[in-house]
C-alpha atoms as a PDB file:
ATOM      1  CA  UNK A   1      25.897-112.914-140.293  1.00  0.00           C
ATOM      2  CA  UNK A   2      22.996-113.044-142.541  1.00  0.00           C
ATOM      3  CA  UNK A   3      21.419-115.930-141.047  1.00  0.00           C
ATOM      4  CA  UNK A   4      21.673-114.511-137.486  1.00  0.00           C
ATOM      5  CA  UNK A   5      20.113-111.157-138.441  1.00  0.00           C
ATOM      6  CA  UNK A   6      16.923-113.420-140.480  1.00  0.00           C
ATOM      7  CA  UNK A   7      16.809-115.692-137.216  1.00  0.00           C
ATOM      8  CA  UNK A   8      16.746-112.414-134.577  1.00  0.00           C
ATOM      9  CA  UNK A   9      13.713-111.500-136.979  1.00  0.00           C
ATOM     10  CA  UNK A  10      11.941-114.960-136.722  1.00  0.00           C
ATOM     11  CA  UNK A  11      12.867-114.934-133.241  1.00  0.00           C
ATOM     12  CA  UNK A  12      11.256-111.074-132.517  1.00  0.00           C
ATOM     13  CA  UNK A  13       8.106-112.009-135.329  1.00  0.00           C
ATOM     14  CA  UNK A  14       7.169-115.189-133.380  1.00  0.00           C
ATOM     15  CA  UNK A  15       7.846-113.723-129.869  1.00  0.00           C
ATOM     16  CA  UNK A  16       5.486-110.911-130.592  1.00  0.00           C
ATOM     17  CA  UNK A  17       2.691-113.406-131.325  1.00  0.00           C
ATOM     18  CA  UNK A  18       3.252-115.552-128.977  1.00  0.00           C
ATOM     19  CA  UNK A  19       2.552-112.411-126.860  1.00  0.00           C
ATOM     20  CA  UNK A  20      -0.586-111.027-128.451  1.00  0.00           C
ATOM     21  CA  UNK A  21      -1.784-114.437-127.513  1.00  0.00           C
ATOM     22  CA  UNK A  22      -1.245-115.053-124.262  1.00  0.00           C
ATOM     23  CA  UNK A  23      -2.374-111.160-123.893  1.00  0.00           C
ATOM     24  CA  UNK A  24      -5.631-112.151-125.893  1.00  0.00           C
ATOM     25  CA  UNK A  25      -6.312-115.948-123.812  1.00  0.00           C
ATOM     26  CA  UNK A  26      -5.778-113.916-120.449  1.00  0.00           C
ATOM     27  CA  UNK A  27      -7.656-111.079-121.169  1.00  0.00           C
ATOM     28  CA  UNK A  28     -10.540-114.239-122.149  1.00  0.00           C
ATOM     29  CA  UNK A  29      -9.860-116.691-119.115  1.00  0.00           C
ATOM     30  CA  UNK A  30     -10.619-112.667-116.815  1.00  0.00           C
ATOM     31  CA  UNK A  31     -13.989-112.102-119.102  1.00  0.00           C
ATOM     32  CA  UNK A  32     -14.756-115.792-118.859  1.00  0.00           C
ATOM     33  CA  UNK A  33     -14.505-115.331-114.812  1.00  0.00           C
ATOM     34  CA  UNK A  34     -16.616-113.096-114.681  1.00  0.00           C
ATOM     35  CA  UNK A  35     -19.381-113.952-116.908  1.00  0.00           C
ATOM     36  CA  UNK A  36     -19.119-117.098-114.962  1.00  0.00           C
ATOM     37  CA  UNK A  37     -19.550-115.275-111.127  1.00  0.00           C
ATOM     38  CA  UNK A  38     -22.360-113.012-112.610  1.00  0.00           C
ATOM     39  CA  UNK A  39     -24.236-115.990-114.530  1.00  0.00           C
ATOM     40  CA  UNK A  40     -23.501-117.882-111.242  1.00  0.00           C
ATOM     41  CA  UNK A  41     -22.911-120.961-113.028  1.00  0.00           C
ATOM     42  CA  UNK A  42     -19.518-122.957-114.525  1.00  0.00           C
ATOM     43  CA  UNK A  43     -18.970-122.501-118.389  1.00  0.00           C
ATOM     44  CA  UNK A  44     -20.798-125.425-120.423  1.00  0.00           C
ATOM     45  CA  UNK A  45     -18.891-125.914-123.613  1.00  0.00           C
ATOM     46  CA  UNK A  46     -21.399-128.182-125.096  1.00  0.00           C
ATOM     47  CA  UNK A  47     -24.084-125.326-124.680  1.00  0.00           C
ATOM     48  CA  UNK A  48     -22.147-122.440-126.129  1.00  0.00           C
ATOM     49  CA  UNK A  49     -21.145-124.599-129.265  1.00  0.00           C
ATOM     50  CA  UNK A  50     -25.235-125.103-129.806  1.00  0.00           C
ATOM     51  CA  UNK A  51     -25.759-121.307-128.931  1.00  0.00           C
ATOM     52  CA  UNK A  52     -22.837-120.595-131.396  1.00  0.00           C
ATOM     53  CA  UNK A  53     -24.660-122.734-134.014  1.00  0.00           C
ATOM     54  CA  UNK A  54     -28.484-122.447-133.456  1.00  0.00           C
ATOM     55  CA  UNK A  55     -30.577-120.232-135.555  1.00  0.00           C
ATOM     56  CA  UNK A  56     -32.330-119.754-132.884  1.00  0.00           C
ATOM     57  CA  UNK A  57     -35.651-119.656-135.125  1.00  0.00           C
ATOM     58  CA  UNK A  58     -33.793-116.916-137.095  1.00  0.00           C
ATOM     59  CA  UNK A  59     -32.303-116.113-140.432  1.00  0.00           C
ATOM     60  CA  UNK A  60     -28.542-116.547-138.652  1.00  0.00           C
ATOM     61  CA  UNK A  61     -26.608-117.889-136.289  1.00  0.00           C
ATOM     62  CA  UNK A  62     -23.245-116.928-134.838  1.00  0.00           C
ATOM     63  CA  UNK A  63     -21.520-119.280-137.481  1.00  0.00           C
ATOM     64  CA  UNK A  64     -23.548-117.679-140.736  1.00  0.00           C
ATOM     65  CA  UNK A  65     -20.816-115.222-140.507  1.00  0.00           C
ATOM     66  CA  UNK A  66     -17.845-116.614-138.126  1.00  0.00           C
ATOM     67  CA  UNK A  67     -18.267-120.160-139.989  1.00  0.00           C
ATOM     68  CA  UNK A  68     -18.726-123.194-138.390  1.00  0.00           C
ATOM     69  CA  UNK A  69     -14.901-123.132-137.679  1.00  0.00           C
ATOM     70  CA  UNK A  70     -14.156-119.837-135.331  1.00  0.00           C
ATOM     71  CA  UNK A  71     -10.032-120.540-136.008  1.00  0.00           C
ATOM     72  CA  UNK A  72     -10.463-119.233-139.083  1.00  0.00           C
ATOM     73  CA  UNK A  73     -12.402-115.785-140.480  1.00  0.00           C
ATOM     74  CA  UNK A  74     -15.315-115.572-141.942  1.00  0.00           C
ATOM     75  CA  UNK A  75     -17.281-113.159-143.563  1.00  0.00           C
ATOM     76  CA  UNK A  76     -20.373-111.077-142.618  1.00  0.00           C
ATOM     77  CA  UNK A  77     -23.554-112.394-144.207  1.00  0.00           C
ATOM     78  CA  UNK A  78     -25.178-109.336-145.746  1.00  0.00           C
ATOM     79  CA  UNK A  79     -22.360-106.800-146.347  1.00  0.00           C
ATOM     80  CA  UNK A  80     -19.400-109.400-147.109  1.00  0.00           C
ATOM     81  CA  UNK A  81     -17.073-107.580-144.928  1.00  0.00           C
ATOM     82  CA  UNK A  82     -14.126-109.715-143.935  1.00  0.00           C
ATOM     83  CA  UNK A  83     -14.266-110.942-140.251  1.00  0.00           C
ATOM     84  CA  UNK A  84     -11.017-112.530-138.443  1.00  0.00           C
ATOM     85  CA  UNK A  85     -11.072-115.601-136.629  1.00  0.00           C
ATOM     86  CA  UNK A  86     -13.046-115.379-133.260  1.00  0.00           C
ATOM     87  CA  UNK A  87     -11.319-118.297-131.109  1.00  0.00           C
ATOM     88  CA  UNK A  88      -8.498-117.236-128.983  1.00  0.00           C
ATOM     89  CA  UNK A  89      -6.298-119.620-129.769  1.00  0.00           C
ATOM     90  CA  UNK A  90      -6.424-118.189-133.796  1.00  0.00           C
ATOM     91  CA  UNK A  91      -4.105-115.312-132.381  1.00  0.00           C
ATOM     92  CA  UNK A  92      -7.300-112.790-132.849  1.00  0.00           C
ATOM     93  CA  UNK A  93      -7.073-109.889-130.670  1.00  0.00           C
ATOM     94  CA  UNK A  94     -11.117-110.460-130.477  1.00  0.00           C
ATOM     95  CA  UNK A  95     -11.275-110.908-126.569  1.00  0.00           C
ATOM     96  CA  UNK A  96      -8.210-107.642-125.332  1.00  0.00           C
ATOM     97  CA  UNK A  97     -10.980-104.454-124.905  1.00  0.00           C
ATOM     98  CA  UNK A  98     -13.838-106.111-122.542  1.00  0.00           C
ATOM     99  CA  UNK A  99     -15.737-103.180-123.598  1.00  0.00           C
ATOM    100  CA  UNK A 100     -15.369-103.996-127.248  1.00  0.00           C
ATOM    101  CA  UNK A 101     -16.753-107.650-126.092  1.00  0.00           C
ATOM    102  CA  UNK A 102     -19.312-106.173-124.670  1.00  0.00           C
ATOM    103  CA  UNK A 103     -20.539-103.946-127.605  1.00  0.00           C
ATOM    104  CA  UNK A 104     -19.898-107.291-130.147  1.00  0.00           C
ATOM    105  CA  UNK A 105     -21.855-108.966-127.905  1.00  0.00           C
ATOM    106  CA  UNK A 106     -24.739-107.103-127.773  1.00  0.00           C
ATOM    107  CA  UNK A 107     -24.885-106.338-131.078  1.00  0.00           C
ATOM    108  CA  UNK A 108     -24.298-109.690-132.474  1.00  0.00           C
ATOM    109  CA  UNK A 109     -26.721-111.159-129.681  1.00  0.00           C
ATOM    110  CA  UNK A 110     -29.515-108.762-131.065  1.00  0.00           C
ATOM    111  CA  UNK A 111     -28.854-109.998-134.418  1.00  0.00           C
ATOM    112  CA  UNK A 112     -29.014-113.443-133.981  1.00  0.00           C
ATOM    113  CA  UNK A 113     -31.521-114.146-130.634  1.00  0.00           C
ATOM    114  CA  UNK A 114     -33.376-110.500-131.138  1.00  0.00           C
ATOM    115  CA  UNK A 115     -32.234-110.046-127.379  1.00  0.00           C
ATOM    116  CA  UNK A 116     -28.851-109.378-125.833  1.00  0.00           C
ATOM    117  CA  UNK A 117     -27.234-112.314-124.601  1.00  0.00           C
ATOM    118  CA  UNK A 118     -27.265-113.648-120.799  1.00  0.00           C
ATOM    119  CA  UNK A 119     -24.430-114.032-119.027  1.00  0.00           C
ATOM    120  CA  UNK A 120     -24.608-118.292-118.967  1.00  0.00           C
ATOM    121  CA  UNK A 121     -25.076-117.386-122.304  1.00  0.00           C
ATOM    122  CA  UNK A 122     -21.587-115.726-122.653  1.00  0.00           C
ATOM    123  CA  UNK A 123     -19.744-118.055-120.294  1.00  0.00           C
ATOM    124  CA  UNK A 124     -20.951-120.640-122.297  1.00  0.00           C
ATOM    125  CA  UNK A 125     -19.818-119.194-125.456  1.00  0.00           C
ATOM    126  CA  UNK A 126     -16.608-117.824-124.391  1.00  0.00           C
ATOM    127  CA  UNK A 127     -15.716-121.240-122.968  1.00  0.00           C
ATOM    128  CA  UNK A 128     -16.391-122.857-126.581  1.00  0.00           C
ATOM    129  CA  UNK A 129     -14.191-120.881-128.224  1.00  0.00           C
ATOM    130  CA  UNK A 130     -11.574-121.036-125.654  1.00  0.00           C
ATOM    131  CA  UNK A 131     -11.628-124.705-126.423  1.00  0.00           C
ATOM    132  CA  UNK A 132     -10.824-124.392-129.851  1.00  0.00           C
ATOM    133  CA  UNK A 133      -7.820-124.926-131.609  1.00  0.00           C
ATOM    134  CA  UNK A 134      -6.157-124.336-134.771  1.00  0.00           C
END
């Protein structure tokens, strides 16, 4: 009896993950569709891991505090402040609020290219880390 009651757990533990992802890669394949219709282009994975990586004749870059690896967290450059992972596939609930995206984006855009981002820049981007796994 034991064993069932510590395998319904495991079972209800893994099932809720399993649905924060697929909540979190769906909520990121809708933003990535429609960065992609208003940039007018198709996503260019190459070009958002160089965006993701380029100073961009800055101090930062996008990986100073996500790390080069977006599975995993990182930590914000100045204050320390813990960050989770960024890539969907890392479980993060990062891409659920596209409103939330929006304000990280902008904000983390001004930081790092002193402008808001475009939206090629954001398909681009989003597509990288969509490509990522753990």
């Amino acid at each position: 009896m034991h064993r069932l009651l510590r395998f319904a757990a495991i079972a209800s533990i893994a099932a809720a993950w399993l649905t924060s992802t697929a909540i979190a890669a769906t909520t990121a394949q809708a933003l990535l569709a429609s960065y992609s219709q208003a940039a007018a282009t198709r996503p260019d994975v190459k070009a958002g891991e160089a965006l993701f990586n380029a100073t961009h004749g800055r101090e930062w870059s996008c990986a100073s505090c996500h790390t080069v690896n977006p599975t995993r967290g990182g930590r914000h450059a100045s204050t320390g402040k813990p960050i989770q992972a960024l890539a969907p596939a890392a479980g993060s609930d990062r891409f659920t609020d596209a409103a939330k995206v929006e304000k990280w984006f902008r904000r983390n855009c001004n930081d790092v290219l002193a402008r808001e981002c475009t939206a090629a820049e954001k398909v681009n981007l989003l597509a990288w880390l969509m490509s990522l796994t753990p």
